[in-house]
PDB file of N, CA and C in Angstrom:
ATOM      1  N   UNK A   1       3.841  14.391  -0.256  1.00  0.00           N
ATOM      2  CA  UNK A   1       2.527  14.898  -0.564  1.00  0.00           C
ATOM      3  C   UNK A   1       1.521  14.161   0.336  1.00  0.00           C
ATOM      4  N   UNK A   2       0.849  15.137   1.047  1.00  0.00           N
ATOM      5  CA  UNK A   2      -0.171  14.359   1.890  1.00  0.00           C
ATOM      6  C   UNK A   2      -1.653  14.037   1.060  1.00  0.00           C
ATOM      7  N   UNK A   3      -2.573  13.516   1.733  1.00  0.00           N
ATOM      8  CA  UNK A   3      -4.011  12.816   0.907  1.00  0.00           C
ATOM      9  C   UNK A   3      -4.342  14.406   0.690  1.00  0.00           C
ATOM     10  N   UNK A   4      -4.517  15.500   1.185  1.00  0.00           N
ATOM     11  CA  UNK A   4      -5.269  17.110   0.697  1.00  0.00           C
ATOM     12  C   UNK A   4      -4.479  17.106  -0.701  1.00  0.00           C
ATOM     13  N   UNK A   5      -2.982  17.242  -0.372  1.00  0.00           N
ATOM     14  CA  UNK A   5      -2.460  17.672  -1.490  1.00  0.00           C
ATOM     15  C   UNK A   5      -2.778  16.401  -2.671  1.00  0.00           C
ATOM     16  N   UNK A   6      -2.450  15.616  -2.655  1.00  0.00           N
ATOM     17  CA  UNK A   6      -2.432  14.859  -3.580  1.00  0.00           C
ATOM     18  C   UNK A   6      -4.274  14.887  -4.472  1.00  0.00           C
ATOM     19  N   UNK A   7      -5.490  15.096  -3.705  1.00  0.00           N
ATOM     20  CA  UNK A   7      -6.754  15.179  -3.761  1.00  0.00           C
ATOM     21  C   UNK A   7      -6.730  16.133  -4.456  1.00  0.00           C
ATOM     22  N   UNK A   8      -5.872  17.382  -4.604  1.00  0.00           N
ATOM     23  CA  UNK A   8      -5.848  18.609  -5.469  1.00  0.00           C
ATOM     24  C   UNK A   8      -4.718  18.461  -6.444  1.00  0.00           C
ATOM     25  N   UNK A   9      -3.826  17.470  -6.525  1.00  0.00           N
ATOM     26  CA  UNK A   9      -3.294  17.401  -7.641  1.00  0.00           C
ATOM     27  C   UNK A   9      -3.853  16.639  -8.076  1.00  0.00           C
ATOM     28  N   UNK A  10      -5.097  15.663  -8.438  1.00  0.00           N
ATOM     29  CA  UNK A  10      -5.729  14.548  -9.203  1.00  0.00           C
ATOM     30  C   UNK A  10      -7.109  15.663  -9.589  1.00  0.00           C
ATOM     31  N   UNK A  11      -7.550  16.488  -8.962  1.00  0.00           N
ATOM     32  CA  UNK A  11      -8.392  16.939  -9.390  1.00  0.00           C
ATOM     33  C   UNK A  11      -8.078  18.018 -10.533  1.00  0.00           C
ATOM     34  N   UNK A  12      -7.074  19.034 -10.164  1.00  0.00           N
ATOM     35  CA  UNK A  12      -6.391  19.589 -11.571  1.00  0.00           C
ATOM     36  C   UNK A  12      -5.797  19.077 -12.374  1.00  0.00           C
ATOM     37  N   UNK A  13      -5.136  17.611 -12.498  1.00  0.00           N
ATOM     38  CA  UNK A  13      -4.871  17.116 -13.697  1.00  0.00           C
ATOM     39  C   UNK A  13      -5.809  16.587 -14.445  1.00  0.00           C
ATOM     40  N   UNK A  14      -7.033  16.153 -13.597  1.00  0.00           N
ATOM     41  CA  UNK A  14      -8.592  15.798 -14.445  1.00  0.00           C
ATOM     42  C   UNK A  14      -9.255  16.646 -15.027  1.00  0.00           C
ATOM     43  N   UNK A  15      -8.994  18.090 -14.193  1.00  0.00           N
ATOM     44  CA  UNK A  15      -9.880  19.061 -14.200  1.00  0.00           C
ATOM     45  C   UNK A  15     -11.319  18.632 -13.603  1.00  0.00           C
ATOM     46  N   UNK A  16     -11.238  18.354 -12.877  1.00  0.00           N
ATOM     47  CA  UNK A  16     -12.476  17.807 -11.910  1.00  0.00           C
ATOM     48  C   UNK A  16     -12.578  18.509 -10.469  1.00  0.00           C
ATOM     49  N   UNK A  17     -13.433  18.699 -10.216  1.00  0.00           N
ATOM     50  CA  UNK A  17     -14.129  18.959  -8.174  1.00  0.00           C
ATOM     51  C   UNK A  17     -13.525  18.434  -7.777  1.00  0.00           C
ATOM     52  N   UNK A  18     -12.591  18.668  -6.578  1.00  0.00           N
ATOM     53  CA  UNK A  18     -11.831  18.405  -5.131  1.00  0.00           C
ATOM     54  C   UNK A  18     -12.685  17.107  -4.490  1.00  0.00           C
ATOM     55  N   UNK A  19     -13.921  17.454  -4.565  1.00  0.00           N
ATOM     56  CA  UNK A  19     -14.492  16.224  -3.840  1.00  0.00           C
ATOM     57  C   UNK A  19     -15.004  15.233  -4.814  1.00  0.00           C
ATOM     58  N   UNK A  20     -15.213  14.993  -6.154  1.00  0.00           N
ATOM     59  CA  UNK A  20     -14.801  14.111  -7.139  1.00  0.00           C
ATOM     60  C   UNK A  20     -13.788  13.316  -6.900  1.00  0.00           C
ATOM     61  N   UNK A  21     -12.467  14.178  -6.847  1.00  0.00           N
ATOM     62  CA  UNK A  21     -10.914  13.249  -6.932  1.00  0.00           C
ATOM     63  C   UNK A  21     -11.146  12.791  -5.896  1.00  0.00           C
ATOM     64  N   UNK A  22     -11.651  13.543  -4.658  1.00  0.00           N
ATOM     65  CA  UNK A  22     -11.125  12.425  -3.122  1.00  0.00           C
ATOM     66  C   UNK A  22     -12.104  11.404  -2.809  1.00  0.00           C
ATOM     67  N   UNK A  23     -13.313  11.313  -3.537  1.00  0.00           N
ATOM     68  CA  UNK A  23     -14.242  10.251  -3.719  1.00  0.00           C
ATOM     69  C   UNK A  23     -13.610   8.881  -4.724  1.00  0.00           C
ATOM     70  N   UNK A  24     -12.677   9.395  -5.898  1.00  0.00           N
ATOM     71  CA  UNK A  24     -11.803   8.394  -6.667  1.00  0.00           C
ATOM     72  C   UNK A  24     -10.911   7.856  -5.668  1.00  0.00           C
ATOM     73  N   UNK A  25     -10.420   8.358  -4.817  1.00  0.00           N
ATOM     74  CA  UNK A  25      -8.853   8.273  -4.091  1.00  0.00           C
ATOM     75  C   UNK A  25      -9.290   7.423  -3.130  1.00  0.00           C
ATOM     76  N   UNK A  26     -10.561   7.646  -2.162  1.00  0.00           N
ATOM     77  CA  UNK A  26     -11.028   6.937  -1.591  1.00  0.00           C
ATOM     78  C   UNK A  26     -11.742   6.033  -1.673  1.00  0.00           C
ATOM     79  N   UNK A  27     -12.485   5.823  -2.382  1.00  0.00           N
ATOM     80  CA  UNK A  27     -12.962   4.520  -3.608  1.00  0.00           C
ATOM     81  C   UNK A  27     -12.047   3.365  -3.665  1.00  0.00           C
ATOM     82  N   UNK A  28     -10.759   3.773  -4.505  1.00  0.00           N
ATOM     83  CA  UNK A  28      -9.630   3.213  -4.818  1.00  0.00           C
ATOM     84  C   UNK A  28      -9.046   2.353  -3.490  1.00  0.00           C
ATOM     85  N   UNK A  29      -8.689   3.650  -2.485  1.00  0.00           N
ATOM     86  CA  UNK A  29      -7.926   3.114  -1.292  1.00  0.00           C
ATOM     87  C   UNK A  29      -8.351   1.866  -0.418  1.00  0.00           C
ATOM     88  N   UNK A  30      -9.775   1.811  -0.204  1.00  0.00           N
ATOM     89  CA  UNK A  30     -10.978   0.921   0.327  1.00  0.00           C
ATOM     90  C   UNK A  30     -10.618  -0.275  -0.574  1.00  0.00           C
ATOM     91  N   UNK A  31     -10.971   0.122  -1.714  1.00  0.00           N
ATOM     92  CA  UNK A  31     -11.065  -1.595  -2.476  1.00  0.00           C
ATOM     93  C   UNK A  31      -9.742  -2.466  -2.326  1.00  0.00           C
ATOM     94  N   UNK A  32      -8.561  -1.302  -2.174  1.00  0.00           N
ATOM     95  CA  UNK A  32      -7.693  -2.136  -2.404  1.00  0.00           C
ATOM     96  C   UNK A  32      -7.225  -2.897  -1.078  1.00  0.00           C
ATOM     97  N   UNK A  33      -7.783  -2.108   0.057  1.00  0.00           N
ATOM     98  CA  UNK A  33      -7.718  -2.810   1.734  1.00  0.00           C
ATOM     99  C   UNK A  33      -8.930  -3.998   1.505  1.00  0.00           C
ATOM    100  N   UNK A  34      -9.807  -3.757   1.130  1.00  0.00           N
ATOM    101  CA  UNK A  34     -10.802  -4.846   1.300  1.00  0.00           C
ATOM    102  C   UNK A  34     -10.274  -6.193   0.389  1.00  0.00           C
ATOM    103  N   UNK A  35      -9.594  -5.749  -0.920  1.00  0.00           N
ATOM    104  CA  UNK A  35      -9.387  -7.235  -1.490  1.00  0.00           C
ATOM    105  C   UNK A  35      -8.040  -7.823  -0.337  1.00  0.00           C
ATOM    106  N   UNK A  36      -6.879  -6.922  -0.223  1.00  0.00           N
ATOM    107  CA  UNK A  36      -5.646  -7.365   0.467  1.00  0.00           C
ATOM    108  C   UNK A  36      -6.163  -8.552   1.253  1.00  0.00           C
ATOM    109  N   UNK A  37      -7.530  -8.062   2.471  1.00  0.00           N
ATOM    110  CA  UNK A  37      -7.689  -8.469   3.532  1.00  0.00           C
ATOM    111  C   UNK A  37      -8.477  -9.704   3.113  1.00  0.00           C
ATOM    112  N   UNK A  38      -8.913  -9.806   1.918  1.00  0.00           N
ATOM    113  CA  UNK A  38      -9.306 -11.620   1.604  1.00  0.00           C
ATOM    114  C   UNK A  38      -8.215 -11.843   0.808  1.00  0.00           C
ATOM    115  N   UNK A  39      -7.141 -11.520   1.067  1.00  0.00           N
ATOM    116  CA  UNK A  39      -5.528 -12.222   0.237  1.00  0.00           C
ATOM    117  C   UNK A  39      -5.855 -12.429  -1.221  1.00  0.00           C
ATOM    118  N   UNK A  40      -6.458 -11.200  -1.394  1.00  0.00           N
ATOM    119  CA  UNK A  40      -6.584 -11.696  -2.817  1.00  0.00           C
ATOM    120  C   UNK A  40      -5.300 -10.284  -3.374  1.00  0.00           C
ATOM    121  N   UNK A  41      -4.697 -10.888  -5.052  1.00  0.00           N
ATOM    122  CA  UNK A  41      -3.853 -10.012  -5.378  1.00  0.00           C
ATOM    123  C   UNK A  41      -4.075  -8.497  -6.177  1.00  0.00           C
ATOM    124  N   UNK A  42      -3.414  -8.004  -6.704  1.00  0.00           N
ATOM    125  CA  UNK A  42      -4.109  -6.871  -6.830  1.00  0.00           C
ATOM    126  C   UNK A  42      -2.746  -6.135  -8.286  1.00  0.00           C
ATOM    127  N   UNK A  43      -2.781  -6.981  -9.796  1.00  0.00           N
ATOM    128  CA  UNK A  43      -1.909  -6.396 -10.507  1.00  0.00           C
ATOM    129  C   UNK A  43      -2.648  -5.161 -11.409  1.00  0.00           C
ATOM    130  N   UNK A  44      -2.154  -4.122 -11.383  1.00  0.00           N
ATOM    131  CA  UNK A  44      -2.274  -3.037 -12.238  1.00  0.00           C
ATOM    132  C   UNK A  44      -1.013  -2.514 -13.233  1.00  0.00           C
ATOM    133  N   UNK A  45      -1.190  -3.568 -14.421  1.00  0.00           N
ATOM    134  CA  UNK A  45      -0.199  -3.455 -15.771  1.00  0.00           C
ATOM    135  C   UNK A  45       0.265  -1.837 -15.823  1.00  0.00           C
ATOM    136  N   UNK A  46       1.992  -2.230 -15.451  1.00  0.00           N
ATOM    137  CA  UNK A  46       2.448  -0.663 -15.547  1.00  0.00           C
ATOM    138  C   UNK A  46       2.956  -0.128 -14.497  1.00  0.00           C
ATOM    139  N   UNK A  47       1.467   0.063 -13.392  1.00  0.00           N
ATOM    140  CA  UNK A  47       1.927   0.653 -11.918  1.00  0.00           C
ATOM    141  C   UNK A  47       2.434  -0.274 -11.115  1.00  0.00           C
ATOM    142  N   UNK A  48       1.521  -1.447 -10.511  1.00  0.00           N
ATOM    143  CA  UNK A  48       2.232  -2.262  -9.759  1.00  0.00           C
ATOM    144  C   UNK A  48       1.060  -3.271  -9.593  1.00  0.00           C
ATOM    145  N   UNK A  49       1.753  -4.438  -8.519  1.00  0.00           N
ATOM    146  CA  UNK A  49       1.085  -5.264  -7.367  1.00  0.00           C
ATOM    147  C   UNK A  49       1.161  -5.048  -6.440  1.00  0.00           C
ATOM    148  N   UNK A  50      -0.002  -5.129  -5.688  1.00  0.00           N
ATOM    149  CA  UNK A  50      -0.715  -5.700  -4.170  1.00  0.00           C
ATOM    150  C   UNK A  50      -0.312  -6.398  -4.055  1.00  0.00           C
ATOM    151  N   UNK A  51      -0.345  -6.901  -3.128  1.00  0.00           N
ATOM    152  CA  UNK A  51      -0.193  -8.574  -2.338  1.00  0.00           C
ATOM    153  C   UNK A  51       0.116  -8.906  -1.007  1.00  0.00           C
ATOM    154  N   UNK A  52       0.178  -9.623  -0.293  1.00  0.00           N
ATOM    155  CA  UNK A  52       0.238 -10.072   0.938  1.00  0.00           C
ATOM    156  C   UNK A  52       1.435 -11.041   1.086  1.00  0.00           C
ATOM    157  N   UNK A  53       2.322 -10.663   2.035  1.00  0.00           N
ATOM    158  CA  UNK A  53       3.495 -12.125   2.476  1.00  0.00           C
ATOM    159  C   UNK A  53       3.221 -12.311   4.049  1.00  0.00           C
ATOM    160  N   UNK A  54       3.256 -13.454   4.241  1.00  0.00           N
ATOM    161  CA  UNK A  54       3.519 -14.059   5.641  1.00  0.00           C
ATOM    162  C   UNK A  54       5.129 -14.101   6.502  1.00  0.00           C
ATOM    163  N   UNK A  55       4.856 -13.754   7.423  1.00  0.00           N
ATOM    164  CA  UNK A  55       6.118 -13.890   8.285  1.00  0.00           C
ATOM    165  C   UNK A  55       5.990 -14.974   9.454  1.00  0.00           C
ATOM    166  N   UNK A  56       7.109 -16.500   9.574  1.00  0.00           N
ATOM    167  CA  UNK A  56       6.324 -17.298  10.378  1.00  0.00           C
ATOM    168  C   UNK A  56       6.819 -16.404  11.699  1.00  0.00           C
ATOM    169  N   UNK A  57       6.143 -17.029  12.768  1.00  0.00           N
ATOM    170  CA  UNK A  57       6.427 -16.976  13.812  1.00  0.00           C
ATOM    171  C   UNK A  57       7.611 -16.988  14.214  1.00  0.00           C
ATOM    172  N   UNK A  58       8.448 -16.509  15.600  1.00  0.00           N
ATOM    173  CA  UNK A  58       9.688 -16.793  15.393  1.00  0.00           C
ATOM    174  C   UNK A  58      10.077 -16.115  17.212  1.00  0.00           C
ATOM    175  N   UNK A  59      11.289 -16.188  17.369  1.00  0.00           N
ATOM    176  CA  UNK A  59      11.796 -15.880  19.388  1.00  0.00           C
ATOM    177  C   UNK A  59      12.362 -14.802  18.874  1.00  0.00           C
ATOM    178  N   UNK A  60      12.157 -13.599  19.670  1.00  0.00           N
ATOM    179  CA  UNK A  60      13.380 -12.839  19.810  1.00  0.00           C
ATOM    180  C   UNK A  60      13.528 -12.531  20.799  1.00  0.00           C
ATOM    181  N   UNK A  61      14.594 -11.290  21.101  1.00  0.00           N
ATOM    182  CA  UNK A  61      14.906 -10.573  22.415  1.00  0.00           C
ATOM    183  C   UNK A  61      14.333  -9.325  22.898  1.00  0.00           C
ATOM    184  N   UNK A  62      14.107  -9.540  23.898  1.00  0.00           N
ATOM    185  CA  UNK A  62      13.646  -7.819  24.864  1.00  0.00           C
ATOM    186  C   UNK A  62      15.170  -6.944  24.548  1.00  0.00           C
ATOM    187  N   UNK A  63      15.166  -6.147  23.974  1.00  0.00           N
ATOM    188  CA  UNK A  63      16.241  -5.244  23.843  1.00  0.00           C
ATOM    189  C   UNK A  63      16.746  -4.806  24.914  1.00  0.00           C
ATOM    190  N   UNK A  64      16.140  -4.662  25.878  1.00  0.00           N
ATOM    191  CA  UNK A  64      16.218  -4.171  27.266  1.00  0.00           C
ATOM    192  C   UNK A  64      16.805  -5.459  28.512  1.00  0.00           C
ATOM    193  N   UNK A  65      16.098  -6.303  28.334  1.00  0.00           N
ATOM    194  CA  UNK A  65      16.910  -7.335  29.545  1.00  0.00           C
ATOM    195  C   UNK A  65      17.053  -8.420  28.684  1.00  0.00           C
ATOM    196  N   UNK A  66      17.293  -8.708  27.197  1.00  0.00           N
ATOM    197  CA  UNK A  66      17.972 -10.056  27.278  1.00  0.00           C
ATOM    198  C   UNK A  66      16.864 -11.468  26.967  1.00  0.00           C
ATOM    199  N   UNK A  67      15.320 -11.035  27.490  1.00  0.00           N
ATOM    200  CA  UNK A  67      14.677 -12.271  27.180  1.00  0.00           C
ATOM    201  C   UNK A  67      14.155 -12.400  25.948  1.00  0.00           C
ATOM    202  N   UNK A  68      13.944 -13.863  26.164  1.00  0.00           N
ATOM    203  CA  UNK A  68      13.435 -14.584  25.022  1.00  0.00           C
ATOM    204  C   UNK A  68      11.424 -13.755  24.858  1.00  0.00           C
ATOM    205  N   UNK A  69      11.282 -13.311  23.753  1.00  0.00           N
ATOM    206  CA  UNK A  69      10.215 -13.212  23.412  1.00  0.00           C
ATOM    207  C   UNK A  69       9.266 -13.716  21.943  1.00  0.00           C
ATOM    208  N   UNK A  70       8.546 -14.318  21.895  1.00  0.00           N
ATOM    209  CA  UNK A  70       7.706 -14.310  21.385  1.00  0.00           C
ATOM    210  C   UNK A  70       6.681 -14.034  20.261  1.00  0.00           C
ATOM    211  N   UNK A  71       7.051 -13.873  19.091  1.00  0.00           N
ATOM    212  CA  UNK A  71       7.208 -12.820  18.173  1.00  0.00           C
ATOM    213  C   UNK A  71       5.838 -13.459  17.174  1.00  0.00           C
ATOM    214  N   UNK A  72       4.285 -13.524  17.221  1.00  0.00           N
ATOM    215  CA  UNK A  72       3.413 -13.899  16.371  1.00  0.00           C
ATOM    216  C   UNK A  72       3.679 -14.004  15.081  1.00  0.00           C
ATOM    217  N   UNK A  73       3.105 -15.213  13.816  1.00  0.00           N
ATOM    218  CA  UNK A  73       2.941 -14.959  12.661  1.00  0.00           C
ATOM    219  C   UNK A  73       2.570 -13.381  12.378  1.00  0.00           C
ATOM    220  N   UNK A  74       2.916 -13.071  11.211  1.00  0.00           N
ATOM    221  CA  UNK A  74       2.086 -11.696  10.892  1.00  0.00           C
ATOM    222  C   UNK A  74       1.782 -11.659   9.317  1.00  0.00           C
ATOM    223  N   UNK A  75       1.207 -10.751   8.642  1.00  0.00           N
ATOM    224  CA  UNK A  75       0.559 -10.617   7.315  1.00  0.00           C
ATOM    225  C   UNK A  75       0.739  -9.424   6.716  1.00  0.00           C
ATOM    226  N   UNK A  76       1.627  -9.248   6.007  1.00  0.00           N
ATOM    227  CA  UNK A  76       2.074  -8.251   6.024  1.00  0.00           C
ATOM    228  C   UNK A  76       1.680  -7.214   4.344  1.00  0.00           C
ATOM    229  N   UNK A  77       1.008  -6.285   3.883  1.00  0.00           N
ATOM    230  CA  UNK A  77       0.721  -5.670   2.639  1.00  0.00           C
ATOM    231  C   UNK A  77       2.479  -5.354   1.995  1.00  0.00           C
ATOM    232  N   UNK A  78       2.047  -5.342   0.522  1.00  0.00           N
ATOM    233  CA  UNK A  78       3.382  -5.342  -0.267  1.00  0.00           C
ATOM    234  C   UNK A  78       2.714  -4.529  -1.081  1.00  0.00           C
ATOM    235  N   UNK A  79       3.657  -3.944  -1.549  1.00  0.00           N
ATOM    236  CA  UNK A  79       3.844  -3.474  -2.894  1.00  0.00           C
ATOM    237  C   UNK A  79       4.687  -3.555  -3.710  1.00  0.00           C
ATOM    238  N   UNK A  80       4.934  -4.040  -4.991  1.00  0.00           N
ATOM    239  CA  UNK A  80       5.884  -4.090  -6.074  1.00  0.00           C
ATOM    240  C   UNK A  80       5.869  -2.942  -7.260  1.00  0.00           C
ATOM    241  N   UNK A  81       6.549  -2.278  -7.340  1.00  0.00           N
ATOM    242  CA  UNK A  81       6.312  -1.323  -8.630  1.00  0.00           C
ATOM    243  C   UNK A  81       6.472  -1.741  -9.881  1.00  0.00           C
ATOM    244  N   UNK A  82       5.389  -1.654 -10.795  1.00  0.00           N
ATOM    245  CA  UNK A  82       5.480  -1.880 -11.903  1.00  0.00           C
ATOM    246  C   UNK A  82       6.717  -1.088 -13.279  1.00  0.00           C
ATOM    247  N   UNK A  83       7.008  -1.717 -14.444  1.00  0.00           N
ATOM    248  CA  UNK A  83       7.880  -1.515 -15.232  1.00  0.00           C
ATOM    249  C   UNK A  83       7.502   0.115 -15.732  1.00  0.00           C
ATOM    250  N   UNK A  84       6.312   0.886 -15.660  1.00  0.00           N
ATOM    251  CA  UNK A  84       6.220   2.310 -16.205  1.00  0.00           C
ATOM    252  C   UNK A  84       6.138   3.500 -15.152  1.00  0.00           C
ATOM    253  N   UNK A  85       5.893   3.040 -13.685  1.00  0.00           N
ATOM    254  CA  UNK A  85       6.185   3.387 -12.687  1.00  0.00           C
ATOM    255  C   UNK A  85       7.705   3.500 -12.110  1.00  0.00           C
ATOM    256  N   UNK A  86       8.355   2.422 -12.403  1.00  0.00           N
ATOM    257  CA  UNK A  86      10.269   2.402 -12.052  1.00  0.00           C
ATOM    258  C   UNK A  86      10.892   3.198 -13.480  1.00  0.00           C
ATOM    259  N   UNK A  87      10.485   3.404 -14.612  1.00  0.00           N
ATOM    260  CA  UNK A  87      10.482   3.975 -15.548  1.00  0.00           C
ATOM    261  C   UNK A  87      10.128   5.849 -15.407  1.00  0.00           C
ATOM    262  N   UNK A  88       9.352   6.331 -14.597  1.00  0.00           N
ATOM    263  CA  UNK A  88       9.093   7.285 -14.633  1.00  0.00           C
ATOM    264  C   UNK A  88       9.704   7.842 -13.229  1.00  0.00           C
ATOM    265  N   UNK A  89       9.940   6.853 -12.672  1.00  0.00           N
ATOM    266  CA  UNK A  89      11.095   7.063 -11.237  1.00  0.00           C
ATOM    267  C   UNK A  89      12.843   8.203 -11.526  1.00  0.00           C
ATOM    268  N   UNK A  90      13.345   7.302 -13.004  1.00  0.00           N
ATOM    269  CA  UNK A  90      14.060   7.459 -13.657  1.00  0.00           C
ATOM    270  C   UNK A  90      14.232   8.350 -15.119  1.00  0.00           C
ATOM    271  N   UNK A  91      13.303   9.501 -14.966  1.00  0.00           N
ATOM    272  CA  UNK A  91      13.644   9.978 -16.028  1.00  0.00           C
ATOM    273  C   UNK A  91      14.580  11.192 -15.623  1.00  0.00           C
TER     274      UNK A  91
END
């Protein structure tokens, strides 16, 4: 389901305006990039966590010739699914 579709399935399960739901959706999506990006966490009892892991630095290889490269720390967004979310995965 892409962001259109999904924007019209939140608005008929509310029964709400198309541009209502994608003002929620986008609301939502923003806050949750803006907290990530001050590492802050992000639990919603049920659905899931946000959160951020680090990867250190580290060498690898050019797939192509063999060298040693270079590979930066990075910061990477997570998600964990919550217990009514892996629950509704499975019915």
């Amino acid at each position: 389901m892409n962001k259109q579709e999904f924007v019209t399935f939140v608005a008929e399960q509310n029964k709400r305006k198309k541009v209502e739901a994608e003002k929620v959706i986008d609301m939502f999506t923003s806050s949750v990039i803006d907290a990530i990006r001050e590492n802050n966490e992000i639990s919603l009892q049920g659905f899931g966590q946000f959160y951020t892991s680090k990867i250190k630095a580290r060498t690898g290889r050019n797939p192509k010739n063999g060298q040693p490269v270079n590979i930066p720390e990075q910061t990477l967004a997570k998600f964990s699914a919550g217990q009514k979310l892996k629950d509704a995965c499975n019915r």
